[in-house]
N, C-alpha and C. Protein backbone atom coordinates (compact mmCIF):
# COMPACT_ATOMS: atom_id res chain seq x y z
N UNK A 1 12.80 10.96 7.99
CA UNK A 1 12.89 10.63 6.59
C UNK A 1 12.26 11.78 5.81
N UNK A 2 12.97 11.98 4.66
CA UNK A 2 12.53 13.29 3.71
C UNK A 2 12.93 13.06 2.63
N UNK A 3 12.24 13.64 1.84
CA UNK A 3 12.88 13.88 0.41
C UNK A 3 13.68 15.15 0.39
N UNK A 4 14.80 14.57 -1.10
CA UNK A 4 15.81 16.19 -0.98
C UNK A 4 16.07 16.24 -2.32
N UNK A 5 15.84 17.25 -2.81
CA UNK A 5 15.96 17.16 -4.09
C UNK A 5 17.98 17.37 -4.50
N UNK A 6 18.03 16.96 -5.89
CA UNK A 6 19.19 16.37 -6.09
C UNK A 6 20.49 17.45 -6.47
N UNK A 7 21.56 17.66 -6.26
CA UNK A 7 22.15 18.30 -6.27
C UNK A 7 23.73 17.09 -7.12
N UNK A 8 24.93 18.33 -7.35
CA UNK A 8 25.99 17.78 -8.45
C UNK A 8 26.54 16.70 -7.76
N UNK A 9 26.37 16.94 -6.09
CA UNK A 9 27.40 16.03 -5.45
C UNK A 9 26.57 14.50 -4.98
N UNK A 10 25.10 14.92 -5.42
CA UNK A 10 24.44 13.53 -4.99
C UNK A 10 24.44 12.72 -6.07
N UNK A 11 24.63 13.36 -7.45
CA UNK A 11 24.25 13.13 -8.55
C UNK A 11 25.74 12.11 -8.82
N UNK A 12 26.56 12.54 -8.67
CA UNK A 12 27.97 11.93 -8.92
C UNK A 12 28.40 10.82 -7.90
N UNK A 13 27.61 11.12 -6.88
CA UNK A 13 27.55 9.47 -5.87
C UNK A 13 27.14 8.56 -6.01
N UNK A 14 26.08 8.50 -6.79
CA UNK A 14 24.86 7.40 -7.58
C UNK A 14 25.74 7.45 -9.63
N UNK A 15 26.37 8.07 -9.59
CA UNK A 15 26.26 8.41 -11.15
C UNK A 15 26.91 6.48 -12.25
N UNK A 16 27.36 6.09 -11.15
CA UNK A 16 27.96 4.65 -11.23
C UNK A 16 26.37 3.80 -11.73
N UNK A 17 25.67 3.69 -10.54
CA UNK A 17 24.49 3.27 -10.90
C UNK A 17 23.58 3.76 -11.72
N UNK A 18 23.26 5.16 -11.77
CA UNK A 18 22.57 5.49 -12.70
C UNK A 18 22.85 5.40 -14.32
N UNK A 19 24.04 5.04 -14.25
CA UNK A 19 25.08 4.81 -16.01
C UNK A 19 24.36 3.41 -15.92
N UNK A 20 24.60 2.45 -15.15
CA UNK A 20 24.10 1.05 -15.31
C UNK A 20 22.87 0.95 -15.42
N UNK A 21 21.78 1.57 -14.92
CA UNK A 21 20.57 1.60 -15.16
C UNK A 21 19.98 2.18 -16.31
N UNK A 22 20.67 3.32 -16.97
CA UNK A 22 20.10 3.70 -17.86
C UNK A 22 20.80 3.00 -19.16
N UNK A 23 22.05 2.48 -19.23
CA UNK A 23 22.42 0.96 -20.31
C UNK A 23 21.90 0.12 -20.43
N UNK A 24 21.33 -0.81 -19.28
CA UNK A 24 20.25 -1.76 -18.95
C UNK A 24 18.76 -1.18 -19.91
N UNK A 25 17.89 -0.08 -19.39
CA UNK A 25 17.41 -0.04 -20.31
C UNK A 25 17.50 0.21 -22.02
N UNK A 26 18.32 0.63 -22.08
CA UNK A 26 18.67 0.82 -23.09
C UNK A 26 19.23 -0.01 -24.19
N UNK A 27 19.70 -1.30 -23.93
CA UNK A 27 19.95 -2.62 -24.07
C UNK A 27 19.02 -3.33 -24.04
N UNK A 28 17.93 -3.46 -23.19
CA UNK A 28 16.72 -4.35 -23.03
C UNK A 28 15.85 -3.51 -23.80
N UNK A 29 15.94 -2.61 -24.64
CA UNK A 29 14.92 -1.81 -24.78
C UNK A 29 13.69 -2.22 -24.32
N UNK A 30 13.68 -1.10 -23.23
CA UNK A 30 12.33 -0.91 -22.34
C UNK A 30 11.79 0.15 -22.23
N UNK A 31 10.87 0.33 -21.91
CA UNK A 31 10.17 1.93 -21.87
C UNK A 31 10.71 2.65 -21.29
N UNK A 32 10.77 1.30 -19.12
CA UNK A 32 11.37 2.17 -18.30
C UNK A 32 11.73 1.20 -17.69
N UNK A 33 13.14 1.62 -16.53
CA UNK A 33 13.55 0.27 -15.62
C UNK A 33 14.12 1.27 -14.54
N UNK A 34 13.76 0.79 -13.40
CA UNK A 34 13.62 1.49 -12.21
C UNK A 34 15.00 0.59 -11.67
N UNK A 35 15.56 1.58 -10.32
CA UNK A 35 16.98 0.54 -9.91
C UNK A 35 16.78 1.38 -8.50
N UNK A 36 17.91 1.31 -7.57
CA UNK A 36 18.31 1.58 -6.25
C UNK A 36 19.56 2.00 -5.84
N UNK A 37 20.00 3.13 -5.30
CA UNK A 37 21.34 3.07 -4.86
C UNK A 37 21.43 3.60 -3.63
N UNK A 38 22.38 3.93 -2.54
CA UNK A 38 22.62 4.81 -2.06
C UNK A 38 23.90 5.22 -1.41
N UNK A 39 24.24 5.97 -0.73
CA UNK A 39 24.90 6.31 -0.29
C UNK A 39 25.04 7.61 1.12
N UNK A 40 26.25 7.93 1.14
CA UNK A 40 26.43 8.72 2.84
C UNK A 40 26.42 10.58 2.34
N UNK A 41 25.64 11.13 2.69
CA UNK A 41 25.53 12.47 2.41
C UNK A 41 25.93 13.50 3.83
N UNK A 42 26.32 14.56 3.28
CA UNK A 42 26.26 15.45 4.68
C UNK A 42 26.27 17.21 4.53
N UNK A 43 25.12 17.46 4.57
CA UNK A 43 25.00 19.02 3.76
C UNK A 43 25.53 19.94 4.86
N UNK A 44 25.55 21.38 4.63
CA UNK A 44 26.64 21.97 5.41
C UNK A 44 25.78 22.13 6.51
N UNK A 45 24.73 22.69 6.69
CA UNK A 45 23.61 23.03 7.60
C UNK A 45 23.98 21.25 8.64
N UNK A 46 24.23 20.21 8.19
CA UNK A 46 23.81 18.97 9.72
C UNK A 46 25.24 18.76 9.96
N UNK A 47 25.09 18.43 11.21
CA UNK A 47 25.95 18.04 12.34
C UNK A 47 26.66 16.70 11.87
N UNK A 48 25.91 15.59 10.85
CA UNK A 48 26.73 14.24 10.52
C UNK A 48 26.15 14.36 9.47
N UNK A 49 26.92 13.43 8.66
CA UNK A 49 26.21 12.95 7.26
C UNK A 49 25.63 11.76 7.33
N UNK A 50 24.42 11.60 6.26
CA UNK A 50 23.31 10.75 6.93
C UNK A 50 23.12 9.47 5.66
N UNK A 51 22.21 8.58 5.41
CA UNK A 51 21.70 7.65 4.54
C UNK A 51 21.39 8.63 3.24
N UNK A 52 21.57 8.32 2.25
CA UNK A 52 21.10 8.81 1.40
C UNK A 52 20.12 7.60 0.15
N UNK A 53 19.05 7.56 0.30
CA UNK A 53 18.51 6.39 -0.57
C UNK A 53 18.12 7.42 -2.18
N UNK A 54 18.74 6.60 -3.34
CA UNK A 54 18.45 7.13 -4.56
C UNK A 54 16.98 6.10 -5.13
N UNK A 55 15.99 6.75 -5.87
CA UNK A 55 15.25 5.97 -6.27
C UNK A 55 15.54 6.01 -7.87
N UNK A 56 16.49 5.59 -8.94
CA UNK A 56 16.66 6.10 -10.11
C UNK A 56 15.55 5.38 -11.41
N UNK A 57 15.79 5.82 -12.08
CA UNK A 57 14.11 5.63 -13.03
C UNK A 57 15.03 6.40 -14.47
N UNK A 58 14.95 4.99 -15.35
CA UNK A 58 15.06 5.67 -16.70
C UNK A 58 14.25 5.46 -17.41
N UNK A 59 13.92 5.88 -18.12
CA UNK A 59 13.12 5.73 -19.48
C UNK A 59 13.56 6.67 -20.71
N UNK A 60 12.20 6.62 -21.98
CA UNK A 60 13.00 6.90 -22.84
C UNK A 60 13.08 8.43 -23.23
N UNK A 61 12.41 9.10 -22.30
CA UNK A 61 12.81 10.52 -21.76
C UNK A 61 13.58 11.32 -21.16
N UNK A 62 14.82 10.04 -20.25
CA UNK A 62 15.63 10.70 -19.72
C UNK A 62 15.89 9.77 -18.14
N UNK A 63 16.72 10.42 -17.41
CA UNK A 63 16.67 10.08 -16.11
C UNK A 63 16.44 11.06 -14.89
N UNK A 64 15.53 10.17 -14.16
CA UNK A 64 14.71 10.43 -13.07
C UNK A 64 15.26 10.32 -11.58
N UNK A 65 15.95 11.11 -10.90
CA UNK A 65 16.36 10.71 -9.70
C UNK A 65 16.10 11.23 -8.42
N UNK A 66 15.88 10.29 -7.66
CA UNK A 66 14.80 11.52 -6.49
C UNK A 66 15.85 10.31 -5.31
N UNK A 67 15.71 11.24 -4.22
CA UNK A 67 16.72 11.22 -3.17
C UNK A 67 15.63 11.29 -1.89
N UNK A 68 16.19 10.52 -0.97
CA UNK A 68 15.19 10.26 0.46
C UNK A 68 16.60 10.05 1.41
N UNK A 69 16.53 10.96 2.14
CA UNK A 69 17.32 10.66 3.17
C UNK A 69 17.12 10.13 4.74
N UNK A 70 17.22 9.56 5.07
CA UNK A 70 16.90 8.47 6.25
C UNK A 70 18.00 8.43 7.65
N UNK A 71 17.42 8.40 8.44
CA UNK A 71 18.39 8.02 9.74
C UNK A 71 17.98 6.44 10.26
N UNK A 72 17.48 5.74 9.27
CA UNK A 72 17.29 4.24 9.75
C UNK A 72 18.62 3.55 8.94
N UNK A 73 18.53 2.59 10.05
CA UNK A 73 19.96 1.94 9.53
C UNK A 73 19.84 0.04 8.60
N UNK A 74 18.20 0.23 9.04
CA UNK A 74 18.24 -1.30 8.76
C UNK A 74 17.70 -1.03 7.05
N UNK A 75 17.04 -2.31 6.55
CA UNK A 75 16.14 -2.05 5.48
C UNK A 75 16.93 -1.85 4.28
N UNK A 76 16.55 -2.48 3.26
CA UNK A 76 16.87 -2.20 1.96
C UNK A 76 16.38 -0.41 1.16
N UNK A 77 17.41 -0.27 0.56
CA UNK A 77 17.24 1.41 -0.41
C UNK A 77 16.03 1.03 -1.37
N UNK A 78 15.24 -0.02 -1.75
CA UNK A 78 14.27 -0.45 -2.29
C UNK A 78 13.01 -0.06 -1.39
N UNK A 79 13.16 -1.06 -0.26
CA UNK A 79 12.05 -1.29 0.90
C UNK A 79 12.02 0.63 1.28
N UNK A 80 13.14 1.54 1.32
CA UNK A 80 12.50 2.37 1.93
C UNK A 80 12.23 2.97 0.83
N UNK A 81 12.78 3.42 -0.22
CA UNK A 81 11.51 4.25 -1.21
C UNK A 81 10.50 4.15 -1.54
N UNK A 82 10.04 2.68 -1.85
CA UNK A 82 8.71 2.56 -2.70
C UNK A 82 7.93 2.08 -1.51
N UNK A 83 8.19 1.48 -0.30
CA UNK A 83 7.18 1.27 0.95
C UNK A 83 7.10 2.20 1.92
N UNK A 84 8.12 2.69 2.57
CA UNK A 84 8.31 3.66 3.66
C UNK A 84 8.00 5.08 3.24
N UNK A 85 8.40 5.45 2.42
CA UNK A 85 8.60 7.03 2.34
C UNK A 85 8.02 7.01 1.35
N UNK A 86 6.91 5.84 0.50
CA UNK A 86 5.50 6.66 -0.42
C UNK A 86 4.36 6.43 0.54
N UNK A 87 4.59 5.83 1.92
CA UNK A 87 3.42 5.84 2.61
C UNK A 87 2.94 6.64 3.27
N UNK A 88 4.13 7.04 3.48
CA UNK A 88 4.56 8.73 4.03
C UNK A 88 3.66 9.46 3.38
N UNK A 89 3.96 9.82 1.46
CA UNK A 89 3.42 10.64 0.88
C UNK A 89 1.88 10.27 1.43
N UNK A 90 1.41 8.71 0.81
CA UNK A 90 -0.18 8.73 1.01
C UNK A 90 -0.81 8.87 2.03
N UNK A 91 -0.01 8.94 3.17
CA UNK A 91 -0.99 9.54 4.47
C UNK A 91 -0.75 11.02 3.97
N UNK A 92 0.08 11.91 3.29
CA UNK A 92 0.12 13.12 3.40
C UNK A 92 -1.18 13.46 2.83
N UNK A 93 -1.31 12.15 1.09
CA UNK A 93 -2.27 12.77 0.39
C UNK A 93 -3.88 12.87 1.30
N UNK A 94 -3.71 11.19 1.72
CA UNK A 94 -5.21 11.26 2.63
C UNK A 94 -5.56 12.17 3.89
N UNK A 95 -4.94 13.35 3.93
CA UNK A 95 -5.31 14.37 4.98
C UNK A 95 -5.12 15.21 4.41
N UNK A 96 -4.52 15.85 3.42
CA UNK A 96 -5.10 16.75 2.41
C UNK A 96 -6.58 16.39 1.77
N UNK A 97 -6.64 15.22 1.43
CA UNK A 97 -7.91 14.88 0.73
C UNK A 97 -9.49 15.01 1.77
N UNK A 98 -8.95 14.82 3.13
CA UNK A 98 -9.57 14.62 4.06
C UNK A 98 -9.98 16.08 4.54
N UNK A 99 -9.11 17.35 4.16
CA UNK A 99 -8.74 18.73 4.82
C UNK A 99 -10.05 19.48 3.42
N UNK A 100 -10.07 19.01 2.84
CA UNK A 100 -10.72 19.64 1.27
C UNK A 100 -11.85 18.90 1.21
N UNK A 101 -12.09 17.31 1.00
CA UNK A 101 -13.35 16.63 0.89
C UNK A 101 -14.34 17.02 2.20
N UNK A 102 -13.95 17.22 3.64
CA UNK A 102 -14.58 17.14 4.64
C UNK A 102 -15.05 18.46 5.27
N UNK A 103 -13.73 19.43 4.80
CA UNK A 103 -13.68 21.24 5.38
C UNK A 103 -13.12 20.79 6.91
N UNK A 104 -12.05 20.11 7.11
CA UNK A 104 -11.38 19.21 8.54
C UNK A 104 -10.89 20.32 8.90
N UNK A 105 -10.35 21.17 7.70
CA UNK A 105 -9.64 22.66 8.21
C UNK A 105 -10.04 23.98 8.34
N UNK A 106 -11.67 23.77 8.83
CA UNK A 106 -12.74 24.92 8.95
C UNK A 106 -13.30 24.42 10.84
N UNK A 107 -11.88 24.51 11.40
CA UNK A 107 -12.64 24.53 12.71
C UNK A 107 -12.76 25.75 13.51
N UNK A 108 -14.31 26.40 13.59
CA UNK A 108 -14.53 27.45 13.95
C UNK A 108 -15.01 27.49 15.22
N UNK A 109 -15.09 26.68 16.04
CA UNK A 109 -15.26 26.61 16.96
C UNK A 109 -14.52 27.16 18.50
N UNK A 110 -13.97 28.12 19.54
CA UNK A 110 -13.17 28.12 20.21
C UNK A 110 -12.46 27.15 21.51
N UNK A 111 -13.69 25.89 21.11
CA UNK A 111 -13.32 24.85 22.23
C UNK A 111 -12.44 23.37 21.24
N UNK A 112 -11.96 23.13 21.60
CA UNK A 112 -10.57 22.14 20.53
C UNK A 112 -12.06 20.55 20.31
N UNK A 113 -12.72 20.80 21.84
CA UNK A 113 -13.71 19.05 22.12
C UNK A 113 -14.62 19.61 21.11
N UNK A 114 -14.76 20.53 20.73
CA UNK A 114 -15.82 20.77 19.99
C UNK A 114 -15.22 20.83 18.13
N UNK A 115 -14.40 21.13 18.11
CA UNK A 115 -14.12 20.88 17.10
C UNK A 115 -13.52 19.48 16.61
N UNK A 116 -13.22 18.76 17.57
CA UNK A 116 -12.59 17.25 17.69
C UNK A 116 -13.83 16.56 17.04
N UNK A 117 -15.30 16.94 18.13
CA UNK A 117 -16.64 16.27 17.45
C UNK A 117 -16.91 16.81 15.91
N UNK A 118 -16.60 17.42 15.71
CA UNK A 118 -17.06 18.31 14.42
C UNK A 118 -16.37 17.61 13.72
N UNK A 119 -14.95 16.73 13.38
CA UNK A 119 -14.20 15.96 12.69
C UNK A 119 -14.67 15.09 12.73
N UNK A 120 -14.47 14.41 14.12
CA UNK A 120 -15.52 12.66 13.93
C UNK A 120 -16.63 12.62 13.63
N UNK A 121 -17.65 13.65 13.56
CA UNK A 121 -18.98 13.70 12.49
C UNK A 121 -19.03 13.53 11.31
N UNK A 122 -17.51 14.40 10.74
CA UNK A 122 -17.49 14.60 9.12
C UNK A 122 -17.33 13.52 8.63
N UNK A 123 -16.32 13.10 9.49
CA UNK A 123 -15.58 11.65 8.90
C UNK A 123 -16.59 10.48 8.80
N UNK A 124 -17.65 10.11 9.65
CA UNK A 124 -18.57 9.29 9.75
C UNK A 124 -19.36 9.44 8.70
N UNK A 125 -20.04 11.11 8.48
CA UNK A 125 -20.89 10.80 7.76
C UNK A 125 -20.09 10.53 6.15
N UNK A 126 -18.76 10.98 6.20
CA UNK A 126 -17.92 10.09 5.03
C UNK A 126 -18.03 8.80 4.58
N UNK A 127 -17.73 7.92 5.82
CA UNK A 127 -17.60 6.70 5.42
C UNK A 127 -19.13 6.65 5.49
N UNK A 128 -20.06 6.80 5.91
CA UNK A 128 -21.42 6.35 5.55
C UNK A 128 -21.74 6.98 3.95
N UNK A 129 -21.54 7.83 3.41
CA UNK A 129 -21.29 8.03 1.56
C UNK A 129 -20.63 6.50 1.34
N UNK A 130 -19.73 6.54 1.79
CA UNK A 130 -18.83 5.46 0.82
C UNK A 130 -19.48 4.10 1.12
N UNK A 131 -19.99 4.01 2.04
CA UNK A 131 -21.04 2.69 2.46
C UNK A 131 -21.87 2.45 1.54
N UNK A 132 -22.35 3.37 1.58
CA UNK A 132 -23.90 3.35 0.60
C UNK A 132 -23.91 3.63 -1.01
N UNK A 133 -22.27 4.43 -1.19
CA UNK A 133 -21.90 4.12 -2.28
C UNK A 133 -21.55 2.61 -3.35
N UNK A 134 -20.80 2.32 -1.66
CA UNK A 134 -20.58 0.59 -2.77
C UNK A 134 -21.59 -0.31 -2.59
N UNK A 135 -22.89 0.29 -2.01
CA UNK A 135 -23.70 -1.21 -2.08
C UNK A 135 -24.53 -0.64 -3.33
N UNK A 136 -24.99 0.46 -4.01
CA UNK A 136 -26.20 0.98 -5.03
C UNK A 136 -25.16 -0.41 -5.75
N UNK A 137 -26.06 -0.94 -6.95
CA UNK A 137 -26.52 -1.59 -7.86
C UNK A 137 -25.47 -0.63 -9.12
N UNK A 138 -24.32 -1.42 -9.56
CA UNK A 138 -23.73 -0.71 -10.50
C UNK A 138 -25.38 -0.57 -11.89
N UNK A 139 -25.00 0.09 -13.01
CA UNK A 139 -26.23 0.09 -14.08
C UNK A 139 -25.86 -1.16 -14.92
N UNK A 140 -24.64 -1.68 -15.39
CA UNK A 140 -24.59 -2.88 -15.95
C UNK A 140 -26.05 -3.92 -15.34
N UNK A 141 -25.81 -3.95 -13.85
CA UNK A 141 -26.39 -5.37 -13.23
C UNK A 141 -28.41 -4.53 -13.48
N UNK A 142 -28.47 -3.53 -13.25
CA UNK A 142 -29.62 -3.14 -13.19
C UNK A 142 -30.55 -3.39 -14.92
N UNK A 143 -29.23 -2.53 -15.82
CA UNK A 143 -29.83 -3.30 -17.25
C UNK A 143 -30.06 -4.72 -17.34
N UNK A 144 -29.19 -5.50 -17.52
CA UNK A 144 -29.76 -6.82 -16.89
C UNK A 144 -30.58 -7.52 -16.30
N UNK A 145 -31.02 -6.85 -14.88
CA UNK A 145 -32.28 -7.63 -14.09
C UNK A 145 -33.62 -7.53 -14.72
């Protein structure tokens, strides 16, 4: 599963739905109204053409269309954009966040066990911050007592 950004011929495969979605809002006047489509893609570079899930998004700026292409066959074009393939993103974000908050990507060590411990240290003494973070006494409750 990947994202692909959108091109004339993906754009005109969805363009049915994206006309209906962006009338819908536009009729309901809404800020924004999110919809689903998809369809069968096949770029010149692959061997078959594959799932193509549209996530379309109008509002009153315009339309928004972002493309995830998939080799799963089951599952709703809903279920995989906004569950599958943003969970995707947030494990991407939480190991970037993890690579920068911790220095996960400063292993200087030439033995891999040694740098393996050097991660499960960081990470511990992480969650021990965040431990001891959520038990301090917000200042609301402290003005108060």
């Amino acid at each position: 599963m990947f994202g692909l950004p959108g091109n004339t011929a993906l754009d005109r495969a969805v363009d049915a739905a994206a006309d209906d979605i962006r009338t819908r809002r536009a009729l309901d006047q809404k800020p924004c109204l999110r919809g689903f489509a998809e369809t069968r893609y096949q770029a010149k570079s692959w061997d078959k053409n594959r799932r193509a899930c549209a996530r379309i998004e109008a509002t009153t700026k315009g339309l928004d269309i972002r493309f995830v292409v998939t080799s799963l066959t089951a599952g709703t074009t809903r279920h995989i954009c906004e569950t599958l393939y943003c969970a995707r993103g947030q494990a991407e974000n939480l190991i970037k966040l993890h690579k920068t908050q911790l220095a996960s990507d400063r292993t200087y060590c030439r033995q891999p066990r040694a740098n393996q411990m050097r991660l499960i240290l960081h990470t511990a003494a992480y969650w021990l911050i965040l431990a001891v973070r959520d038990v301090i006494p917000k200042t609301e409750a402290l003005a108060t007592a």
